[in-house]
Protein backbone atom coordinates (compact mmCIF):
# COMPACT_ATOMS: atom_id res chain seq x y z
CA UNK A 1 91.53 79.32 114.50
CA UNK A 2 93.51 79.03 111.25
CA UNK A 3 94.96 82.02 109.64
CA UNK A 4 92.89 83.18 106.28
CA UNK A 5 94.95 83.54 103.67
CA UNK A 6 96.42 87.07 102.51
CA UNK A 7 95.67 87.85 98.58
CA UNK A 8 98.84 88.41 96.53
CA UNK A 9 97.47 89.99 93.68
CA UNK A 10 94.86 93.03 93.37
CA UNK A 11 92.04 92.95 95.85
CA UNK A 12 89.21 95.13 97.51
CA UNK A 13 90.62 97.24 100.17
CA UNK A 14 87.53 97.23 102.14
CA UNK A 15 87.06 93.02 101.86
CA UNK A 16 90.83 93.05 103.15
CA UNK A 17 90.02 95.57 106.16
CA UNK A 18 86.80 93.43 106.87
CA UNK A 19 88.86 90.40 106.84
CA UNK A 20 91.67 91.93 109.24
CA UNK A 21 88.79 92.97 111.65
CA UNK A 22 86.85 90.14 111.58
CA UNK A 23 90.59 88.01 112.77
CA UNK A 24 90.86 90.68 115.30
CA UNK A 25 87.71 90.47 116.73
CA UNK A 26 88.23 86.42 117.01
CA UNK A 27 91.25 86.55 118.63
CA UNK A 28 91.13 89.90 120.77
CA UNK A 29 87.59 90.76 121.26
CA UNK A 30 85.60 93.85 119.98
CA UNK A 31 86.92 96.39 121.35
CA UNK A 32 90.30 96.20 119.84
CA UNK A 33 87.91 95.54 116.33
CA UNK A 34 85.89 98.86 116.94
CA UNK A 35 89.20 100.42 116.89
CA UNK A 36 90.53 98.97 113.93
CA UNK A 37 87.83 100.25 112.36
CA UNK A 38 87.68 103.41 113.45
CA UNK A 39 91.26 104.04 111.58
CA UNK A 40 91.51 106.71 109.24
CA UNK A 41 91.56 106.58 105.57
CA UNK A 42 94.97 106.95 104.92
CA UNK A 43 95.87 104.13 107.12
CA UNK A 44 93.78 101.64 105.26
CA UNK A 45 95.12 102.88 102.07
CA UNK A 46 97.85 100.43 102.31
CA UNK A 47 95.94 97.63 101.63
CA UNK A 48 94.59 99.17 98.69
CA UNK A 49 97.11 98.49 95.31
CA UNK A 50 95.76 101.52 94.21
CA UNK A 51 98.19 103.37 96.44
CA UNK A 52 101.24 100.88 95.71
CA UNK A 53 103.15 104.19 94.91
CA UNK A 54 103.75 104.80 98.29
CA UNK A 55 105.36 101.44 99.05
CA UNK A 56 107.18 102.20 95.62
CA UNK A 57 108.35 105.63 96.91
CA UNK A 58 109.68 103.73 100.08
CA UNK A 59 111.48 101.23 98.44
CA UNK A 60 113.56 104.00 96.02
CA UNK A 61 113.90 106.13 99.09
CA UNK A 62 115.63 102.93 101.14
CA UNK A 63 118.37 101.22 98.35
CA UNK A 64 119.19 104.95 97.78
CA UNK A 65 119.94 105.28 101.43
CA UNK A 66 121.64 101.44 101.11
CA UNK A 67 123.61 102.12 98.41
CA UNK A 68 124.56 105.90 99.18
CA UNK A 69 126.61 103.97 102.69
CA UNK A 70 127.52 101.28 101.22
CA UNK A 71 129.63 102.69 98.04
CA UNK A 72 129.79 106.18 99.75
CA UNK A 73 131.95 104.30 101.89
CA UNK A 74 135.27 103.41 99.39
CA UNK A 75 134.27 106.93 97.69
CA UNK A 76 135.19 109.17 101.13
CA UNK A 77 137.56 106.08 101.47
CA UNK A 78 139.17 107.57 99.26
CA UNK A 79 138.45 110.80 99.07
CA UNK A 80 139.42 111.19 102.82
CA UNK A 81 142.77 109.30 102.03
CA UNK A 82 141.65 106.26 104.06
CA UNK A 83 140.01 107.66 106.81
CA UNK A 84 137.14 105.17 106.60
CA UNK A 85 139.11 101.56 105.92
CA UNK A 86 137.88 98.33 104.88
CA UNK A 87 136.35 97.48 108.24
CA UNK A 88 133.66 100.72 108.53
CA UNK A 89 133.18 100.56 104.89
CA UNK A 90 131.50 97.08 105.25
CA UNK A 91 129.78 97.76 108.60
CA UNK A 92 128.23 100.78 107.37
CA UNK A 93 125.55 99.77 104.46
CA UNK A 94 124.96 96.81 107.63
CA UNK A 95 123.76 99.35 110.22
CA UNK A 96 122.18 101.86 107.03
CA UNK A 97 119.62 98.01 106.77
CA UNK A 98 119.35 98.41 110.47
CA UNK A 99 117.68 101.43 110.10
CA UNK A 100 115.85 101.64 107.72
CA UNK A 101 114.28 98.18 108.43
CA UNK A 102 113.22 99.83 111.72
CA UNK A 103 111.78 103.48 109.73
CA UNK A 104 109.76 101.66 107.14
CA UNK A 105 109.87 98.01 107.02
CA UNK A 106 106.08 98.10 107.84
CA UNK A 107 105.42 100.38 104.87
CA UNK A 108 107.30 98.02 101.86
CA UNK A 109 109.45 95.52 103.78
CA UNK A 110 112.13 96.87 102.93
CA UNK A 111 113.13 94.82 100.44
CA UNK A 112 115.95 97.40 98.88
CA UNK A 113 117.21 93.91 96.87
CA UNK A 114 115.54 92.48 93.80
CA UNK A 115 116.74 88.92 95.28
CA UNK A 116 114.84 89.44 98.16
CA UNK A 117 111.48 90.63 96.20
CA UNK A 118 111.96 87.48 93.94
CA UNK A 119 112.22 85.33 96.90
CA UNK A 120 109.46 86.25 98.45
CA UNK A 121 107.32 85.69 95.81
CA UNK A 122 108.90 82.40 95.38
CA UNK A 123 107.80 81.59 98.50
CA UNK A 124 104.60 82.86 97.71
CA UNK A 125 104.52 85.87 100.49
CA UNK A 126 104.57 88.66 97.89
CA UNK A 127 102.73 88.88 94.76
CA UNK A 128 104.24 88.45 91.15
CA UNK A 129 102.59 91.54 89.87
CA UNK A 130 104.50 93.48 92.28
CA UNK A 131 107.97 92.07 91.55
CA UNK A 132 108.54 94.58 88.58
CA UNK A 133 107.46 97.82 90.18
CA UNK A 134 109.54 96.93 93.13
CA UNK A 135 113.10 96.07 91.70
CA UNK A 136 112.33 99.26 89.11
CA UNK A 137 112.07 101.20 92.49
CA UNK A 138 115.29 99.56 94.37
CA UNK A 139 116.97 99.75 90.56
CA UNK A 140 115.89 103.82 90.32
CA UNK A 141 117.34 104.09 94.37
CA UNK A 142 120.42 102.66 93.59
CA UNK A 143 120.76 104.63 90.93
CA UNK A 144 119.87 108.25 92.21
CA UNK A 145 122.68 107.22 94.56
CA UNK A 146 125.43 106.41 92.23
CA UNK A 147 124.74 109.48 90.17
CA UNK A 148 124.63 111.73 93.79
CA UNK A 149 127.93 110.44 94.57
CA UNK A 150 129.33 111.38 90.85
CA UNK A 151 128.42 114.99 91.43
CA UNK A 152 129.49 115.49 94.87
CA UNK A 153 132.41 113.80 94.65
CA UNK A 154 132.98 112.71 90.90
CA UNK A 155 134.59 109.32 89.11
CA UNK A 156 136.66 108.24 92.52
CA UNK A 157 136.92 104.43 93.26
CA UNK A 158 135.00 103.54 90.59
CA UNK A 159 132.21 104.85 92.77
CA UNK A 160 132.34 102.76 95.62
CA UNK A 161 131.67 99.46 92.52
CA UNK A 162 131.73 96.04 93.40
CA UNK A 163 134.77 94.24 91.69
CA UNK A 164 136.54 91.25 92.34
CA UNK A 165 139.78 92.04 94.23
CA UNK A 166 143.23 91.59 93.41
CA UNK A 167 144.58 88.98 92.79
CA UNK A 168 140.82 87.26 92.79
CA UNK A 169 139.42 85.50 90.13
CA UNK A 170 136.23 86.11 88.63
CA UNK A 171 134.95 82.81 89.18
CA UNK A 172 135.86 82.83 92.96
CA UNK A 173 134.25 86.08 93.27
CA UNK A 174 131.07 84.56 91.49
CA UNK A 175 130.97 81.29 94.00
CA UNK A 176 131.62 83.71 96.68
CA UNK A 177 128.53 85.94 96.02
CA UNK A 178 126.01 83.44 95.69
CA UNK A 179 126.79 81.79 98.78
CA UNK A 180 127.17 85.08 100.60
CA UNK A 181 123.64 85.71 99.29
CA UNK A 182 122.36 82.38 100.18
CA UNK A 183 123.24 83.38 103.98
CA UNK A 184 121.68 86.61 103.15
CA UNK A 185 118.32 85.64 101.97
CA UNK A 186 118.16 82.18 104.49
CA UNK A 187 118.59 84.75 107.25
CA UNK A 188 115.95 87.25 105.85
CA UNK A 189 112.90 84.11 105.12
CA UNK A 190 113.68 82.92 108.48
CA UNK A 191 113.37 85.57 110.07
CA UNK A 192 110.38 86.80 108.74
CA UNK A 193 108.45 83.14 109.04
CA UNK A 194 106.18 82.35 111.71
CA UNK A 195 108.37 79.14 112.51
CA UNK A 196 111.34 81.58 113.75
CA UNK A 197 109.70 85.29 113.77
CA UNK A 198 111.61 87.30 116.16
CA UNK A 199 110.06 90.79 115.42
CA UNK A 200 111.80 93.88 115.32
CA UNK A 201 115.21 91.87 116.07
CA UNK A 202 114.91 90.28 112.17
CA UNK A 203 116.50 93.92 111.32
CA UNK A 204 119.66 92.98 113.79
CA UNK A 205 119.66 89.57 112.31
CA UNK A 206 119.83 90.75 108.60
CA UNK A 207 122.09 93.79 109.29
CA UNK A 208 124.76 91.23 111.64
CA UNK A 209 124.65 89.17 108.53
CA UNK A 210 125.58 91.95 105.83
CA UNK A 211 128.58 93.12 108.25
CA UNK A 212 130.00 89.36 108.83
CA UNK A 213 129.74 88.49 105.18
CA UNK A 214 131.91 91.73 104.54
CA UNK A 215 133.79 91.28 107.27
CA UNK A 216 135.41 87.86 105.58
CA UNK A 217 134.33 88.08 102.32
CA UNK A 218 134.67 91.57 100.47
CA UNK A 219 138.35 91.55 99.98
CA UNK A 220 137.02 88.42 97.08
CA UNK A 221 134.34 90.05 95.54
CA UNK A 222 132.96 93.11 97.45
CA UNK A 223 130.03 91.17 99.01
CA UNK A 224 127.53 92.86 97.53
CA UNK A 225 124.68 90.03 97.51
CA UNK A 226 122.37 92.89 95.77
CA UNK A 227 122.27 93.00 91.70
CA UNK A 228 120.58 96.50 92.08
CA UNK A 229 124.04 97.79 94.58
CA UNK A 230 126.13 96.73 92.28
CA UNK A 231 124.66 97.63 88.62
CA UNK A 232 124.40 101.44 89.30
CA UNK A 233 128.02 102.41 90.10
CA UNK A 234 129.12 100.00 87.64
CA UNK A 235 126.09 101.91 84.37
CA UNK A 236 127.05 105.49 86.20
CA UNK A 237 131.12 105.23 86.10
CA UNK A 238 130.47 102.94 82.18
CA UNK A 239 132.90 99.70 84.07
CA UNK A 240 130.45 96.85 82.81
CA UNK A 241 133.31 94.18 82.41
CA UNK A 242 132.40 92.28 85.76
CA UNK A 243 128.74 93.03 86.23
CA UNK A 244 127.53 89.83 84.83
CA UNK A 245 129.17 88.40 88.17
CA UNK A 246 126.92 90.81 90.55
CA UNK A 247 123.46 89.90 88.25
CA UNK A 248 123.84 86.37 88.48
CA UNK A 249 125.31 85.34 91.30
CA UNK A 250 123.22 86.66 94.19
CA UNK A 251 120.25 84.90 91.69
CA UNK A 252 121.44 81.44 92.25
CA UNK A 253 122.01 82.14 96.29
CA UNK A 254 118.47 82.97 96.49
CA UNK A 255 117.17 80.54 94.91
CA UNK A 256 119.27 77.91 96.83
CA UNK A 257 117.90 79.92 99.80
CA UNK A 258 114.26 79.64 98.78
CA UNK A 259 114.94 75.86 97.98
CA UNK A 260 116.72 76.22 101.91
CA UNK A 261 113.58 77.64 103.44
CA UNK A 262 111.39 74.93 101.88
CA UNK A 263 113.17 71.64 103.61
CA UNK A 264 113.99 73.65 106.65
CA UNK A 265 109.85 75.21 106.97
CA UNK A 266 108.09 73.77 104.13
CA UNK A 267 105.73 75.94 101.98
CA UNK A 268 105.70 80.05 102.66
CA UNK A 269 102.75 81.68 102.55
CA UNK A 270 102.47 81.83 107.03
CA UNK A 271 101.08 85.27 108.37
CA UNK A 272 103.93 86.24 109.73
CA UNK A 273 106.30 85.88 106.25
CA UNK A 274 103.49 87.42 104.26
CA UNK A 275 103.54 90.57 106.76
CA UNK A 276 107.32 91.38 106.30
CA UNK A 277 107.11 90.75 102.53
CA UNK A 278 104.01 92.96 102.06
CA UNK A 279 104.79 95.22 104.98
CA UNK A 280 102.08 95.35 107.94
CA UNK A 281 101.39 99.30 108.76
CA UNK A 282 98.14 98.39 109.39
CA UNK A 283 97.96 95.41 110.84
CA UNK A 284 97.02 95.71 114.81
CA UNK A 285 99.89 94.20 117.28
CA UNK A 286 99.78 90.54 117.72
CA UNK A 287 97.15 90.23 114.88
């Protein structure tokens, strides 16, 4: 039985729960139906856009917790007086993904990266409406971050900004982040497509990615791959000289991924890329 298609835009939350029960009840019988619909309220809430705000909330509460390890790291760096070095201060905002891929990825889809938004909508998996109120939330998160570290800590390492290093220039840096994010957004479609889904292991996948591209690539440019990481350290501390590198690069590598994940899997728009973009609380195992 083909798949029916998942609306993008506003819809009725009780058509989309009778349309999730009725696929259930084709492919696993009644009884698993019945209990579908025997869910609570709040449960089916999440398919209502009415409630958006709580995908919203998630999505602020994850880049905060992304960007918070990732340029927390250089800030007790150097705060510490190198306790942390170059090599746990690009593994950490890596296994910070992990986690909270694995806490709420079913509520949002963790997202945390107004690349990865855009791209799944480009892909058609996540509505176009929803772009804006999601990279406002991963921009606010990012944010809220940068300004925590300024009062704990105050103005140290630029707070923890992404910057072309020494003896770098800024067009290597540039070259370097969009392909870095054209790994970084090939490995997040894939993973999330029905072609290649490999469930809760996307989250390794994506987080082994962020720590290899830092691993060889953040002495050029910081390896960022995320315009929201890298614009609120460099609006909190006032440094705006190189932040047109770390809004337009990571742009071009996902749309060279998107244009990836169309020759490699054709159109998007599978169940199984439309559930990680949109997030899939309530959507029954193996549904």
């Amino acid at each position: 039985m083909s798949e029916e298609p998942v609306p993008t835009g506003r819809w009725d939350a009780d058509a989309e729960a009778a349309r999730v029960a009725r696929v259930v009840r084709d492919r696993h019988g009644p009884r698993i139906a019945d209990l579908l619909d025997s869910e609570p309220a709040w449960a089916r809430d999440f398919t209502d856009l009415s409630y958006e705000w709580r995908r919203l909330f998630s999505e602020v509460f994850g880049t905060f917790l992304l960007v918070l390890a990732g340029a927390g790291a250089p800030v007790i760096d150097h705060a510490s007086g190198g306790q942390i070095g170059r090599v746990a201060s690009v593994v950490a905002p890596a296994l910070s993904v992990l986690a909270i891929i694995l806490f709420m990825g079913a509520v949002s889809g963790a997202h945390l990266n107004p690349v990865v938004s855009i791209a799944f909508a480009l892909r058609g998996d996540f509505g176009w409406l929803r772009v804006p109120g999601y990279v406002t939330a991963q921009i606010a998160g990012a944010l809220l971050a940068a300004l925590f570290l300024r009062v704990v800590f105050g103005d140290l390492a630029h707070l923890g900004a992404t910057l072309p290093g020494a003896g770098f220039t800024g067009t290597q840096a540039f070259a370097v982040e969009a392909v870095l994010t054209l790994g970084l957004v090939s490995t997040i479609l894939g993973s999330a497509s029905s072609a290649q889904n490999i469930g809760s292991l996307s989250a390794l996948a994506v987080a082994a990615y962020i720590a290899l591209a830092g691993l060889w690539a953040s002495p050029v440019s910081g390896a960022s791959m995320n315009p929201a990481r890298s614009f609120a350290p460099a609006v909190v501390t006032g440094d705006l000289h190189d932040l047109w590198i770390y809004l337009t690069a990571p742009f071009i590598g996902g749309l060279l991924a998107v244009a990836a994940a169309h020759i490699l899997r054709g159109p998007g728009g599978d169940p199984d890329g439309t559930r990680a973009a949109q997030g899939s609380l309530r959507t029954p195992t193996g549904s």
